[in-house]
Structure formats: structure tokens, C-alpha cells
PDB file of N, CA and C in Angstrom:
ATOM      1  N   UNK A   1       0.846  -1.193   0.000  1.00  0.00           N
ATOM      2  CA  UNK A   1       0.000   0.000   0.000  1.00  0.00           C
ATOM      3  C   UNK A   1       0.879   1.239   0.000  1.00  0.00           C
ATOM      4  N   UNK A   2       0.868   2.182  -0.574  1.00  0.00           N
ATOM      5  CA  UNK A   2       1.720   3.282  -0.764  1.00  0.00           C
ATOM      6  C   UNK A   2       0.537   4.574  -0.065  1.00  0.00           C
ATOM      7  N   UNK A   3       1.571   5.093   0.599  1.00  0.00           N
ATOM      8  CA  UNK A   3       1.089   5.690   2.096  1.00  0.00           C
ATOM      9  C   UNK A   3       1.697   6.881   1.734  1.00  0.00           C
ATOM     10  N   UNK A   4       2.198   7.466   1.044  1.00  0.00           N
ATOM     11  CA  UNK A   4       2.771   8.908   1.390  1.00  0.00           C
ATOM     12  C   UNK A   4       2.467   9.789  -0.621  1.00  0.00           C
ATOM     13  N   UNK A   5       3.013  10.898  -0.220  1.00  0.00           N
ATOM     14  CA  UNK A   5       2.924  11.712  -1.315  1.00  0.00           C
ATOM     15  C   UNK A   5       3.733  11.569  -2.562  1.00  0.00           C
ATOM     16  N   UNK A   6       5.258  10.938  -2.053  1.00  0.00           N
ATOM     17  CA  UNK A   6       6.491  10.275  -2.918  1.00  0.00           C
ATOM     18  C   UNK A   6       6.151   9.621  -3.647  1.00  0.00           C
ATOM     19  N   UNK A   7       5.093   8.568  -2.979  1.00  0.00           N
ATOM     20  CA  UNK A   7       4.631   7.224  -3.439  1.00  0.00           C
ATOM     21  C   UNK A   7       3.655   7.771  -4.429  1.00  0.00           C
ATOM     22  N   UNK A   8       2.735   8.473  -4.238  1.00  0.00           N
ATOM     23  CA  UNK A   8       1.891   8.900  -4.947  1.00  0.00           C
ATOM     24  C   UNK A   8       2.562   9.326  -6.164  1.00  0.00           C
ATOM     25  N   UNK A   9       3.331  10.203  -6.128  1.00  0.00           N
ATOM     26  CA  UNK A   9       4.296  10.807  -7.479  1.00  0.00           C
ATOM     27  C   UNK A   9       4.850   9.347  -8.314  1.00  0.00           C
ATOM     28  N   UNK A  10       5.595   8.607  -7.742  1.00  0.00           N
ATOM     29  CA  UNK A  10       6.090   7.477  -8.601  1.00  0.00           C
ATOM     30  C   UNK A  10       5.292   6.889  -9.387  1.00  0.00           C
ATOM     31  N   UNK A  11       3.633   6.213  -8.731  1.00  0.00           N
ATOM     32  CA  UNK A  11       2.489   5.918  -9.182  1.00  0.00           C
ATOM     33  C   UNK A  11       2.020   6.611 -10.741  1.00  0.00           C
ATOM     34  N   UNK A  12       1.863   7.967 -10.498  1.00  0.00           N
ATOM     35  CA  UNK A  12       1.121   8.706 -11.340  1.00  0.00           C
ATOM     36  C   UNK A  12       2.763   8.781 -12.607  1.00  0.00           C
ATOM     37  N   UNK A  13       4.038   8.514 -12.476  1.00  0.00           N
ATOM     38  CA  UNK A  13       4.738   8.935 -13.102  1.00  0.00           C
ATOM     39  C   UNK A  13       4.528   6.899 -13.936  1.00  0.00           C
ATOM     40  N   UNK A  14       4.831   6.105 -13.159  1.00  0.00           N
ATOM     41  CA  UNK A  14       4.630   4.997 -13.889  1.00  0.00           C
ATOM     42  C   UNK A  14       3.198   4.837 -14.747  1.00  0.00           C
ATOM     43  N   UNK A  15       2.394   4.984 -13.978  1.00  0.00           N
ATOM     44  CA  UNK A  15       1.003   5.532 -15.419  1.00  0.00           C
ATOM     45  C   UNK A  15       1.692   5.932 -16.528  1.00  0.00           C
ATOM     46  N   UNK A  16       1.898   7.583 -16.493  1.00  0.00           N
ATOM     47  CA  UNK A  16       2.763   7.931 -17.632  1.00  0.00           C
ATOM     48  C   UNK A  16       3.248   6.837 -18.370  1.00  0.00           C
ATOM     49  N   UNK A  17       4.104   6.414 -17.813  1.00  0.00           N
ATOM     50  CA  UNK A  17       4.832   5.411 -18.496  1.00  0.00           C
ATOM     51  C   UNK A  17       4.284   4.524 -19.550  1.00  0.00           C
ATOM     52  N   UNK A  18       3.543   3.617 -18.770  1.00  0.00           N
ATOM     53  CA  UNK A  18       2.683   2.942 -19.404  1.00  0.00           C
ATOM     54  C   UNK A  18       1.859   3.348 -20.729  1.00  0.00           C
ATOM     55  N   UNK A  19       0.820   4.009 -20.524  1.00  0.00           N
ATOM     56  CA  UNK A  19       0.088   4.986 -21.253  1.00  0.00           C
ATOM     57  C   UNK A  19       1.115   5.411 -22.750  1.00  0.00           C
ATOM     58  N   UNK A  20       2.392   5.808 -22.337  1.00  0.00           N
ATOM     59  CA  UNK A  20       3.121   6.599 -23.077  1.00  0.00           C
ATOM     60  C   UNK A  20       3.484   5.039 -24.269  1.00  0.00           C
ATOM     61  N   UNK A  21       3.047   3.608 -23.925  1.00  0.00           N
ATOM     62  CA  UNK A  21       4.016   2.511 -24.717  1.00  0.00           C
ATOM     63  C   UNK A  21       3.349   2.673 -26.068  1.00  0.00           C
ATOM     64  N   UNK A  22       4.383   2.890 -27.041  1.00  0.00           N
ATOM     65  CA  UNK A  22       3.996   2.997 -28.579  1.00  0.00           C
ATOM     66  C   UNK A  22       3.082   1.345 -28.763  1.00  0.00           C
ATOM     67  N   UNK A  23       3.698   0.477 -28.632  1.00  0.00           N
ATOM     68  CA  UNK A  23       2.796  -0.913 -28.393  1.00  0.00           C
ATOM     69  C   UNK A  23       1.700  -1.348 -28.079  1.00  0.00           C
ATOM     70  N   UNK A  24       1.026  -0.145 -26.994  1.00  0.00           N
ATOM     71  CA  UNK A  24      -0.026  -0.097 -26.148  1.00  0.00           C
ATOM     72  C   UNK A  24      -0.958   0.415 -27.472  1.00  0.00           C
ATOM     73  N   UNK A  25      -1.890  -0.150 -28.028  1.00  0.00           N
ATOM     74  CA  UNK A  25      -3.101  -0.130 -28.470  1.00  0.00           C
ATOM     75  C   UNK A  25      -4.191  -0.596 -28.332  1.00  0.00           C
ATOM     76  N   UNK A  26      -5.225  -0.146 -28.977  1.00  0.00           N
ATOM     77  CA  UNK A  26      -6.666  -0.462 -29.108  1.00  0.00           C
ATOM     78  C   UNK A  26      -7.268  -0.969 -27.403  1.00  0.00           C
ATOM     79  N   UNK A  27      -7.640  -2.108 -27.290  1.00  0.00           N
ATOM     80  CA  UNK A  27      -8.532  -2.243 -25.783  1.00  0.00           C
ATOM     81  C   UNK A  27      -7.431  -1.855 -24.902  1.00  0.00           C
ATOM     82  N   UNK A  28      -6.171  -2.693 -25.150  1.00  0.00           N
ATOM     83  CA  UNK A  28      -5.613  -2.329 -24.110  1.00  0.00           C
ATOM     84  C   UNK A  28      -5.441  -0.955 -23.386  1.00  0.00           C
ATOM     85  N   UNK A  29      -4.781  -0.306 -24.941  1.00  0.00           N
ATOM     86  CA  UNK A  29      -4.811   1.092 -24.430  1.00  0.00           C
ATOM     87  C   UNK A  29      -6.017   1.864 -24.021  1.00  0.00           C
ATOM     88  N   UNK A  30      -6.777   1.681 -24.601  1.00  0.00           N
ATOM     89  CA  UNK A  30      -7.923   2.089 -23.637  1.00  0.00           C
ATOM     90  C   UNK A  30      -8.203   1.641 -22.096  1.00  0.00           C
ATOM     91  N   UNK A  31      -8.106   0.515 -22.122  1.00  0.00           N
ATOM     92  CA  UNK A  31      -8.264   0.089 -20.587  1.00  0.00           C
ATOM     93  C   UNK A  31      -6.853   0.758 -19.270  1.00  0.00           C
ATOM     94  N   UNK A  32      -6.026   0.854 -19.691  1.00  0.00           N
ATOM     95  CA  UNK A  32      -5.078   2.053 -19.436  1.00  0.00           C
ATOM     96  C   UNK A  32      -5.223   3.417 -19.219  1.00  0.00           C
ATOM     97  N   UNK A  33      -5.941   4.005 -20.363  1.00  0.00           N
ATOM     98  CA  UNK A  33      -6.540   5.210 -20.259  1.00  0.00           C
ATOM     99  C   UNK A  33      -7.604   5.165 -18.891  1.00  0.00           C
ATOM    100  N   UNK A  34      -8.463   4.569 -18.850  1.00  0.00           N
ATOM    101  CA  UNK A  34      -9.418   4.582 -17.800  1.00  0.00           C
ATOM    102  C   UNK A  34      -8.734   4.323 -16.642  1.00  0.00           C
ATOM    103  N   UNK A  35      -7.802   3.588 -16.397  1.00  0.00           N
ATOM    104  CA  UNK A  35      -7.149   3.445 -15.149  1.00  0.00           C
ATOM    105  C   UNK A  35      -6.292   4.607 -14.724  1.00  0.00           C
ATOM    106  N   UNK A  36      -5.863   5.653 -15.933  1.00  0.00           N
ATOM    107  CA  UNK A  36      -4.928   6.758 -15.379  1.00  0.00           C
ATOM    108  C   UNK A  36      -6.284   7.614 -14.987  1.00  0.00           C
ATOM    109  N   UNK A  37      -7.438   7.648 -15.810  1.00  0.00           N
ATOM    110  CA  UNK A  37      -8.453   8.564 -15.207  1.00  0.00           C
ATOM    111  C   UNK A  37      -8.702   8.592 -13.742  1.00  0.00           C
ATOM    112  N   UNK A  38      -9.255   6.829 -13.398  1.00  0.00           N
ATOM    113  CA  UNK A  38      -9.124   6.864 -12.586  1.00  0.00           C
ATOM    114  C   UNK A  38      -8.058   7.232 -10.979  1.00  0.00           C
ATOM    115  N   UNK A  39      -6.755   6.564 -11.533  1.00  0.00           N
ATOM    116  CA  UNK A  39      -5.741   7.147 -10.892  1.00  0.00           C
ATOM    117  C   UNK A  39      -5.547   8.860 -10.774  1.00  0.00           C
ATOM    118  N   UNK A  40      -5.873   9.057 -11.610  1.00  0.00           N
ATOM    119  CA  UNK A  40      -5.807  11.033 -11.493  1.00  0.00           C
ATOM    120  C   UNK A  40      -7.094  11.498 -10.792  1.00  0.00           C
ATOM    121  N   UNK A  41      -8.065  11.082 -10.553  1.00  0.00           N
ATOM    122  CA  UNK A  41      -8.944  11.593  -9.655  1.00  0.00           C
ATOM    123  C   UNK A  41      -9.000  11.045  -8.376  1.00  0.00           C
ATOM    124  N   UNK A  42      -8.285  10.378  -8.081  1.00  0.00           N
ATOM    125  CA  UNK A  42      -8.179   9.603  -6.718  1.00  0.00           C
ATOM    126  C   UNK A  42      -6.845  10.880  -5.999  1.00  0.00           C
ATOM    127  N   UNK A  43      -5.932  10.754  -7.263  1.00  0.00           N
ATOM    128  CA  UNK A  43      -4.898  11.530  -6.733  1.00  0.00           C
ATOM    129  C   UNK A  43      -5.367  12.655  -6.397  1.00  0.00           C
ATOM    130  N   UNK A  44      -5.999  13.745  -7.287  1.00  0.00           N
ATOM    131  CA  UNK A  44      -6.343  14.873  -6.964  1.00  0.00           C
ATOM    132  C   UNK A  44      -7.058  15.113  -5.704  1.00  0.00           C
ATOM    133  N   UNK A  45      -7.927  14.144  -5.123  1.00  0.00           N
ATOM    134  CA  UNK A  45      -8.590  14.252  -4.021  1.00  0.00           C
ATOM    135  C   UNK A  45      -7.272  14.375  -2.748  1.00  0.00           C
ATOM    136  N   UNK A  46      -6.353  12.985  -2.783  1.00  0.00           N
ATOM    137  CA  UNK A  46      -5.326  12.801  -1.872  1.00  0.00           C
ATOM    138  C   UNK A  46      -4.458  14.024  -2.135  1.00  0.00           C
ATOM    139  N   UNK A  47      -4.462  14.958  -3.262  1.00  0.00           N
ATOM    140  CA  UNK A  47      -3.759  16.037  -2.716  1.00  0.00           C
ATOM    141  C   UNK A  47      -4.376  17.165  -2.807  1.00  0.00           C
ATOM    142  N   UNK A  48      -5.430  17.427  -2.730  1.00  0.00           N
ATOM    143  CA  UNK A  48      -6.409  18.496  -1.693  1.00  0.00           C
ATOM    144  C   UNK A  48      -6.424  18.026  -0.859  1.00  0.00           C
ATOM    145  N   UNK A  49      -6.343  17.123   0.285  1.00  0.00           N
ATOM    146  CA  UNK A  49      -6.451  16.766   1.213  1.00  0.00           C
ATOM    147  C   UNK A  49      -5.016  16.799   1.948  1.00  0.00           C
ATOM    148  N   UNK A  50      -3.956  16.857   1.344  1.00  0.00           N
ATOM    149  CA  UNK A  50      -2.727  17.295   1.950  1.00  0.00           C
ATOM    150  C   UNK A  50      -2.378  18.750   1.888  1.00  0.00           C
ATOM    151  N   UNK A  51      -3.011  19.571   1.087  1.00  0.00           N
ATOM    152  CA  UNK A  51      -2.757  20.924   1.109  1.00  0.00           C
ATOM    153  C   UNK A  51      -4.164  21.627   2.036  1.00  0.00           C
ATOM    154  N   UNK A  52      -4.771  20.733   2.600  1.00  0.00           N
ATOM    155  CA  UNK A  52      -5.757  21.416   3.752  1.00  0.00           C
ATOM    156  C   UNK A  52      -4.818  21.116   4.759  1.00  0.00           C
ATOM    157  N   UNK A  53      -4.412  20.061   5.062  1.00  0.00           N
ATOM    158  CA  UNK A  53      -3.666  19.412   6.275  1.00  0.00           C
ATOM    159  C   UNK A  53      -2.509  20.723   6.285  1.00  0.00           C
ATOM    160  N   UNK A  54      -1.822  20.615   5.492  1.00  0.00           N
ATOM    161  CA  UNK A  54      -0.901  21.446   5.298  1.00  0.00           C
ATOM    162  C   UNK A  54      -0.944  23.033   6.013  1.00  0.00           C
ATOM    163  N   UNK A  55      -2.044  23.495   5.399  1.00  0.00           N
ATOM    164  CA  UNK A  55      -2.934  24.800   5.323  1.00  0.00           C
ATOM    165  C   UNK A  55      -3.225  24.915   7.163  1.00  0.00           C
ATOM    166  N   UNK A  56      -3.899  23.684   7.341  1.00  0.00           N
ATOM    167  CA  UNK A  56      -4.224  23.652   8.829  1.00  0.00           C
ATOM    168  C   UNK A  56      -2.870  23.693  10.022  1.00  0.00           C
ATOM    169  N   UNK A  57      -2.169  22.673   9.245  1.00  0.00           N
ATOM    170  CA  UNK A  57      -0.484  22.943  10.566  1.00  0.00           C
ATOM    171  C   UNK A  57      -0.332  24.299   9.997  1.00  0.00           C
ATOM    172  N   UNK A  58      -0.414  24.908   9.171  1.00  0.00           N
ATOM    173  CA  UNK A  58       0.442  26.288   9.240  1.00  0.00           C
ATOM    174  C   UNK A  58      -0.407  27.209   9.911  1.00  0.00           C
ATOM    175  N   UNK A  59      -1.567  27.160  10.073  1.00  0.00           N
ATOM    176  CA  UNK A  59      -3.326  27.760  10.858  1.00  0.00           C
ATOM    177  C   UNK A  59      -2.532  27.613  13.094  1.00  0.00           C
ATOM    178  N   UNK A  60      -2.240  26.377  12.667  1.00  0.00           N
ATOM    179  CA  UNK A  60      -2.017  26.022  13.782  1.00  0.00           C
ATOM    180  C   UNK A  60      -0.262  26.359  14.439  1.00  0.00           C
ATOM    181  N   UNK A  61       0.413  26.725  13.956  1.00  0.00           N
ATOM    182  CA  UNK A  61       1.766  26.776  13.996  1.00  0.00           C
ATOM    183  C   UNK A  61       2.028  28.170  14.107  1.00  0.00           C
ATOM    184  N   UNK A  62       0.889  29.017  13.588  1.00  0.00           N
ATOM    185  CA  UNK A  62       0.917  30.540  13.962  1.00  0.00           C
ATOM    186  C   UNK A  62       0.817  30.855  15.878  1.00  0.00           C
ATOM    187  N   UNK A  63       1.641  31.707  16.036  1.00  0.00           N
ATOM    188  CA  UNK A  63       2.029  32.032  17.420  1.00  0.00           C
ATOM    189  C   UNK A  63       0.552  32.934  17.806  1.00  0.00           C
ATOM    190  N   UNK A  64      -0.055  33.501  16.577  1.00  0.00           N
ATOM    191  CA  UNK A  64      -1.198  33.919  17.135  1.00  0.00           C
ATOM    192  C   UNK A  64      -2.366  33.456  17.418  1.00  0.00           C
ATOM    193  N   UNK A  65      -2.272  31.760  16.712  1.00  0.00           N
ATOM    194  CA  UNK A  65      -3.447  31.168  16.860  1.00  0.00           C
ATOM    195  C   UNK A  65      -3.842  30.585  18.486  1.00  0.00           C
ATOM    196  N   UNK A  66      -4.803  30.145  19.040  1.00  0.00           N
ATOM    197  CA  UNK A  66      -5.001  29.633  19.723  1.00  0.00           C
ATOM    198  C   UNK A  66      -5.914  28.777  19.967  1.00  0.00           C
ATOM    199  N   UNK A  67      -6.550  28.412  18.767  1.00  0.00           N
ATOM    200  CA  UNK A  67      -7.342  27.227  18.450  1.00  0.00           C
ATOM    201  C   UNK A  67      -7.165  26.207  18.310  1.00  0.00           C
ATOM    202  N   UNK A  68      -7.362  25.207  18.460  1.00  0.00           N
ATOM    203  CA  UNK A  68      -6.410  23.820  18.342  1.00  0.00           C
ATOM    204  C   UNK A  68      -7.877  23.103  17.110  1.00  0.00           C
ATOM    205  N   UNK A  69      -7.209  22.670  16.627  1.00  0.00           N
ATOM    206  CA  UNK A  69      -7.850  22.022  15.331  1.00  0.00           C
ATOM    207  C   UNK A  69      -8.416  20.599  15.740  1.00  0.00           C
ATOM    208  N   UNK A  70      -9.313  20.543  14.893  1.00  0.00           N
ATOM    209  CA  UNK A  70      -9.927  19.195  15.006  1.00  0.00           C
ATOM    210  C   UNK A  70      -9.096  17.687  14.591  1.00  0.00           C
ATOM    211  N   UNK A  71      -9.053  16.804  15.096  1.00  0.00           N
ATOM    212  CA  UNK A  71      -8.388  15.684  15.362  1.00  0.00           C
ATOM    213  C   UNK A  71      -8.167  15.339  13.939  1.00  0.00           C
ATOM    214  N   UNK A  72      -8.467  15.493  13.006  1.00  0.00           N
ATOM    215  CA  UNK A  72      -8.480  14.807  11.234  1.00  0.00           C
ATOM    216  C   UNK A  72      -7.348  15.909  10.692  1.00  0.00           C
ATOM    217  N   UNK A  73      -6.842  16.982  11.602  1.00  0.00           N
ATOM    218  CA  UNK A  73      -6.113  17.603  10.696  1.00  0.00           C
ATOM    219  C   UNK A  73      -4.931  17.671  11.530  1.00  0.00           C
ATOM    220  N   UNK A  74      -4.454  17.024  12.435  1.00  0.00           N
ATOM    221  CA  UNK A  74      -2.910  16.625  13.197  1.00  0.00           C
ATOM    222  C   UNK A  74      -2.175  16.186  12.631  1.00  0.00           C
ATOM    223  N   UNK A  75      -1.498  16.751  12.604  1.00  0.00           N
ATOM    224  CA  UNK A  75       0.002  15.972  11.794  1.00  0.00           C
ATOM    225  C   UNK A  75       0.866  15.131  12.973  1.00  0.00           C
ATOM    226  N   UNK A  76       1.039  13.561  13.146  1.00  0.00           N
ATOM    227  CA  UNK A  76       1.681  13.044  13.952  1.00  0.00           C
ATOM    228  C   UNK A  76       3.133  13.480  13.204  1.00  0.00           C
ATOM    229  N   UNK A  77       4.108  12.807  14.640  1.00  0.00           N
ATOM    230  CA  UNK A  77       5.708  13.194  14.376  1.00  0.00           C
ATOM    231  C   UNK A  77       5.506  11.984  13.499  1.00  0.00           C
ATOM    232  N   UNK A  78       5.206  10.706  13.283  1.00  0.00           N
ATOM    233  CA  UNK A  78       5.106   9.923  12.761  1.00  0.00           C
ATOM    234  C   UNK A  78       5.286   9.876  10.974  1.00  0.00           C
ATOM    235  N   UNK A  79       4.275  10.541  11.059  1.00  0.00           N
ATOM    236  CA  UNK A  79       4.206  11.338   9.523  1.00  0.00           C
ATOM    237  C   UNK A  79       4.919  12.167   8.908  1.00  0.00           C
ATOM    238  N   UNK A  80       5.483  12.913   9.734  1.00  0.00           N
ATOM    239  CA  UNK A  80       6.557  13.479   9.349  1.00  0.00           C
ATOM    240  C   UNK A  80       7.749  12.976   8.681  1.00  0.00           C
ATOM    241  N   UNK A  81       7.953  11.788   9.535  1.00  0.00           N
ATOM    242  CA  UNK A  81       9.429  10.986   9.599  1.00  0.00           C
ATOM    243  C   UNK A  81       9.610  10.122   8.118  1.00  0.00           C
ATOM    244  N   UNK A  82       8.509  10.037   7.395  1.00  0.00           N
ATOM    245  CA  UNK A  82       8.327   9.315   6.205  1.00  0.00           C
ATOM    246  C   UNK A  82       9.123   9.996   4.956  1.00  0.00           C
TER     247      UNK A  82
END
């Protein structure tokens, strides 16, 4: 299972790949095509969802804030370390 944003990039770059094979025709390539569709809207969601997270530690990391954010937008040290 590929868990981080890196991973995500390699993913969407091997699509490319694929997609890109002069060899790749007719069903196949079509059935390819639908899988990068799919892969590109999955992605796009997983990265709006890291640039809220994002958005939110920096919300939260301000010396003027004093709100503490709701539990879905914490960044563990965990996550970081990846």
C-alpha cells in the first residue's frame, strides 16, 4: 500500500509510463486510459487533502493562533518521519 505523497508521485509517473508505450493499443490502451483517469482523480482528491492538512499545521503553527484544530487535521511526528 503506498502511504505517502512520494509514493503517490512514482504511481502517477509509472502511469505515464505505461500509457506513453507505442505498443499499447486499441482495448488495451484504452483500458489504461481509464485506469490513469481513474488514478488522477483519486490523486487529486489525496492532494487536496494534503494541502488542507498542510494549510491547517500552518493555521495552527501561527504564534497567534489559539485554536487547536480538530483531530483529522494533526500531523503526527510519525508522519513526518516518512
Amino acid at each position: 500500500m503506498k502511504a505517502n505523497l512520494a509514493d503517490l508521485n512514482n504511481v502517477l509517473f509509472e502511469q505515464i509510463e505505461r500509457i506513453n508505450d507505442d505498443e499499447l493499443t486499441g482495448t488495451l490502451l484504452d483500458e489504461q486510459l481509464k485506469k490513469t483517469k481513474a488514478i488522477t482523480s483519486v490523486a487529486s482528491t489525496i492532494v487536496a487533502n494534503a494541502a488542507l492538512a498542510l494549510h491547517a499545521a500552518k493555521i495552527q503553527a501561527d504564534e497567534f493562533c489559539q485554536a487547536s484544530l480538530p483531530d483529522m487535521f494533526s500531523i503526527s511526528e510519525k508522519a513526518l518521519v516518512k
